[in-house]
Protein backbone atom coordinates (compact mmCIF):
# COMPACT_ATOMS: atom_id res chain seq x y z
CA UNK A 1 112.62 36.12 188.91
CA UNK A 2 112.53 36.15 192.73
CA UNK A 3 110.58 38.61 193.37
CA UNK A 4 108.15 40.98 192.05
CA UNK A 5 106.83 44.45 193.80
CA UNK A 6 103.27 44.74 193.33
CA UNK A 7 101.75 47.98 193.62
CA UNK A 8 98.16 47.99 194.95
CA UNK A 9 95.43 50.47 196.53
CA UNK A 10 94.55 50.27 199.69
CA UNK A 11 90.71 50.12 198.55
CA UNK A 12 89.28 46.92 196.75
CA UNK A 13 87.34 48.77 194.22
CA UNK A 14 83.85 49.05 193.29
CA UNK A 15 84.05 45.93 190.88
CA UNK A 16 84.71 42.17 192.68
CA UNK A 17 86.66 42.00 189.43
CA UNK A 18 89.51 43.59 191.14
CA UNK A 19 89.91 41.94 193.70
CA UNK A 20 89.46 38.17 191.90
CA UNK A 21 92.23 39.40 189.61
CA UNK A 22 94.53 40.33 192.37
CA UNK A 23 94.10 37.03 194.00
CA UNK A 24 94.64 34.93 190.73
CA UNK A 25 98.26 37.36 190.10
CA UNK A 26 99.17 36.30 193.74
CA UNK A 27 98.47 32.38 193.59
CA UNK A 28 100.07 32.52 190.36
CA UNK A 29 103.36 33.87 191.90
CA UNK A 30 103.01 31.22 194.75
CA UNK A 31 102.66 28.87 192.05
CA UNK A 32 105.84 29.70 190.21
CA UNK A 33 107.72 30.64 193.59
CA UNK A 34 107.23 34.22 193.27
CA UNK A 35 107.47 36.39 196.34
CA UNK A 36 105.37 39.34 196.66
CA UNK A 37 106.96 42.61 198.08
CA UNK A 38 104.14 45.36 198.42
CA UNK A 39 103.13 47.79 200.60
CA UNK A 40 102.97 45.95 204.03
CA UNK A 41 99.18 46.87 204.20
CA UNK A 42 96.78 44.87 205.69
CA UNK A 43 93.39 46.60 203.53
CA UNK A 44 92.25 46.87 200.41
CA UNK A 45 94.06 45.28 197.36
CA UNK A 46 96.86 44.94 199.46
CA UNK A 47 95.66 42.76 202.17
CA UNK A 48 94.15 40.60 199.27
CA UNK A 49 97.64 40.23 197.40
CA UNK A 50 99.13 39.31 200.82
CA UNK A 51 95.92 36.47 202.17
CA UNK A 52 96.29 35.40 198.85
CA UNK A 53 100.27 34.44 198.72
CA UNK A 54 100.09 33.37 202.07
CA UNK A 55 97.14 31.08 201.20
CA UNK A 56 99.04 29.52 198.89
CA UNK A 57 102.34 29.02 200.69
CA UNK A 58 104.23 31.97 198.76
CA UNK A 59 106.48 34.71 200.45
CA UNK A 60 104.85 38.06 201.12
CA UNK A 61 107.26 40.94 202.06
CA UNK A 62 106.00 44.50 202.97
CA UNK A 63 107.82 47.42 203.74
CA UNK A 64 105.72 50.24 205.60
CA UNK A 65 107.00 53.67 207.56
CA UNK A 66 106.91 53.29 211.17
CA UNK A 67 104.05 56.31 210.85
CA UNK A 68 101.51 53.68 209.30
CA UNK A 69 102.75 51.08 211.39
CA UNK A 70 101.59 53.42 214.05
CA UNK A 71 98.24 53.66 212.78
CA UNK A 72 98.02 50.04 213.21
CA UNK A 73 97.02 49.10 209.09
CA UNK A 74 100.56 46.83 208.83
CA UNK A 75 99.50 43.34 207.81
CA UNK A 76 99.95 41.27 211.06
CA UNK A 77 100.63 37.89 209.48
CA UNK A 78 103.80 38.71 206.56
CA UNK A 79 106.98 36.70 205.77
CA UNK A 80 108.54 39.67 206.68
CA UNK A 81 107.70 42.90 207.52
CA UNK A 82 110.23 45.78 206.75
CA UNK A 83 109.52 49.19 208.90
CA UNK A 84 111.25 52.23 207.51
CA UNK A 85 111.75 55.68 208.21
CA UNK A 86 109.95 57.50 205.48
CA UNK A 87 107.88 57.32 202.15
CA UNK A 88 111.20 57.46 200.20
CA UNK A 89 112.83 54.70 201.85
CA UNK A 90 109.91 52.38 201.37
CA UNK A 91 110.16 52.87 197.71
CA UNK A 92 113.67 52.64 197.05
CA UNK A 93 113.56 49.47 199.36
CA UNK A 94 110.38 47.71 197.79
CA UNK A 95 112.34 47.97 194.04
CA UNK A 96 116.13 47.15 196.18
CA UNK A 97 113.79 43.58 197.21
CA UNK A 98 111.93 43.35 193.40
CA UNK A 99 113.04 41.64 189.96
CA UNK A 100 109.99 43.47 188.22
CA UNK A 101 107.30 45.29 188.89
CA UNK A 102 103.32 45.36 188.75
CA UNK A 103 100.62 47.67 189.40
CA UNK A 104 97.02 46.21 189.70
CA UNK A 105 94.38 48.39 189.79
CA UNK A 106 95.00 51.58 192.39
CA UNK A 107 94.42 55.48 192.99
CA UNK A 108 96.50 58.08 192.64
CA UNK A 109 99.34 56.50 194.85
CA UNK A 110 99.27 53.49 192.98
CA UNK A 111 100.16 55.34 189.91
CA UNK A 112 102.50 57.48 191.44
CA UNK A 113 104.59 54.10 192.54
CA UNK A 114 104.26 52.97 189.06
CA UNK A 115 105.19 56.14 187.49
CA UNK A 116 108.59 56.93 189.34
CA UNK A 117 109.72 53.23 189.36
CA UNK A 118 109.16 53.30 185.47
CA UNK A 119 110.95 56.37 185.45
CA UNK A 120 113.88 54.88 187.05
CA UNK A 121 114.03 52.80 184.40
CA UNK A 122 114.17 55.13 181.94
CA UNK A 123 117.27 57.03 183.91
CA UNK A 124 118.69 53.85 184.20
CA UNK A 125 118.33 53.56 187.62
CA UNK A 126 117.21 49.81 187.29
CA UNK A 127 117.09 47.04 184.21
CA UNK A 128 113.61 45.62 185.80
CA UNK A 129 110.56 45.14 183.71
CA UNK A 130 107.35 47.13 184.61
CA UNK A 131 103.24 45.85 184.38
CA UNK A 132 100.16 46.50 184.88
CA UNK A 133 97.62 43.97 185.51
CA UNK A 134 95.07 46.04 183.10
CA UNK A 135 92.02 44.44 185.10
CA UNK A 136 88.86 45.37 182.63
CA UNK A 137 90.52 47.60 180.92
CA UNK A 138 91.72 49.99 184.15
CA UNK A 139 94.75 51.56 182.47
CA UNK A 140 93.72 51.66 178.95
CA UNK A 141 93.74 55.10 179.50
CA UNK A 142 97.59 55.07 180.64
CA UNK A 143 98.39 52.92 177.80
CA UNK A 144 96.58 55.31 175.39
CA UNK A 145 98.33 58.71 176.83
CA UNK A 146 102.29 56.71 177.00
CA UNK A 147 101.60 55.61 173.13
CA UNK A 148 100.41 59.51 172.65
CA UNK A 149 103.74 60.66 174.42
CA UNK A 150 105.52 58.71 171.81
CA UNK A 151 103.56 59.89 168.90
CA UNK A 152 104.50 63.95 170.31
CA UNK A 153 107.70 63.14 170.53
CA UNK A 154 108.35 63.47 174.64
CA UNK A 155 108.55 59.30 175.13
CA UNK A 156 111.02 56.90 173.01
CA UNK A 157 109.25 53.99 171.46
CA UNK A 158 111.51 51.93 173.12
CA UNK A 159 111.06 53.23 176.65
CA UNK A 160 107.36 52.76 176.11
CA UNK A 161 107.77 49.33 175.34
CA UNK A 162 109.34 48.85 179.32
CA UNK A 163 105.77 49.04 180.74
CA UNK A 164 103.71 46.03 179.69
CA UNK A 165 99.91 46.42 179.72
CA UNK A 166 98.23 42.81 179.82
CA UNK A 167 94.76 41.24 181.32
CA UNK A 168 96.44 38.13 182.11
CA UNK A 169 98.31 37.54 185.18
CA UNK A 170 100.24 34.80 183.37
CA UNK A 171 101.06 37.10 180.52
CA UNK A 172 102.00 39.56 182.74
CA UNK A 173 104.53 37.52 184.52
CA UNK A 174 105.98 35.96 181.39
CA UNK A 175 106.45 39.49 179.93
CA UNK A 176 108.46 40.97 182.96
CA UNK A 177 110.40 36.79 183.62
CA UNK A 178 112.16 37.20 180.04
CA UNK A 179 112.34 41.49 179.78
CA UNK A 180 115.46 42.59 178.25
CA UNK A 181 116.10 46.76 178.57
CA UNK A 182 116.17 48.50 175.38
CA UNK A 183 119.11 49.11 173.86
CA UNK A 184 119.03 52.69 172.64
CA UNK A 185 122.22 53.90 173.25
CA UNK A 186 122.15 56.05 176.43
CA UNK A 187 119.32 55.60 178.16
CA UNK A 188 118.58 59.08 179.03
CA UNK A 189 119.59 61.04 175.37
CA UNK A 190 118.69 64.84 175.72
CA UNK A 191 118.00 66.88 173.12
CA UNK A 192 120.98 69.15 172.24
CA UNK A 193 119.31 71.36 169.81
């Protein structure tokens, strides 16, 4: 594993507990010569992920629309900093750069990230493992409405078992370094009745 995208808000949180467990996932990944691709932001989790790798001698590659860039919120100091045209691109280019993928805690674009890259995997689209770094228990509530998608019948066990909920960044990262997609026969089965 090269690289891994890590999704993050552009708010620390109320809880210093975010942002510690942010840091320790990025000097981690410098530690195992990991490179962060994220965002591009210079706030919030974001900025942290990126101090943090940089710290530590690690890669940190963002990708941000020229529109933010605009705005001025781009982290100044990056490995590399990808501008793009649109929203769409920067996704699509963040999981083109990424061997995995994590979400730490985040809001509602965060998830969104998350969601649609996990999607992707589902389609097909990508082989790549998906995390989250379930910081005091942030997306217990995520974990507890995929396993109730799978118990209604609208989620396959084994396309439940793509996202990997763990506390530990270490865990995390071992979880998404030896992922193998499920093999369930077409990955996108509809329902011909």
């Amino acid at each position: 594993m090269r690289r891994v995208c890590v999704y993050a808000g552009s708010n620390p949180g109320s809880d210093p507990a975010y942002a510690d467990a942010a840091r320790a996932l990025a000097r981690l990944m410098a530690e195992r010569q990991i490179g962060l691709v994220f965002g591009g932001g210079k706030v919030g989790l974001m900025g942290v992920l990126a101090d943090t790798i940089l710290a530590a001698g690690g890669e940190a590659i963002g990708v941000m629309p020229q529109a933010l860039i605009d705005r001025e919120i781009g982290h100044p100091n990056l490995t590399d900093l990808k501008v793009v045209g649109s929203m769409h691109e920067r996704k699509a280019k963040m999981a083109e750069l990424a061997d995995g993928f994590v979400a730490v805690p985040g809001g509602i674009g965060t998830l969104e990230e998350l969601i649609e890259v996990y999607t992707w995997s589902q389609l097909g689209i990508h082989d790549k493992g998906c995390g989250v770094l379930n910081t005091r228990g942030y997306y217990d509530g995520l974990a507890a409405f995929l396993d109730h998608a799978v118990q209604e019948g609208f989620l396959r066990a084994p396309h439940r078992a793509v996202l990997t909920v763990a506390e530990d960044p270490a865990d995390l990262l071992d979880a998404l370094a030896t992922f193998r997609p499920p093999h369930v026969g077409k990955w996108l089965e509809l329902d011909q009745t």
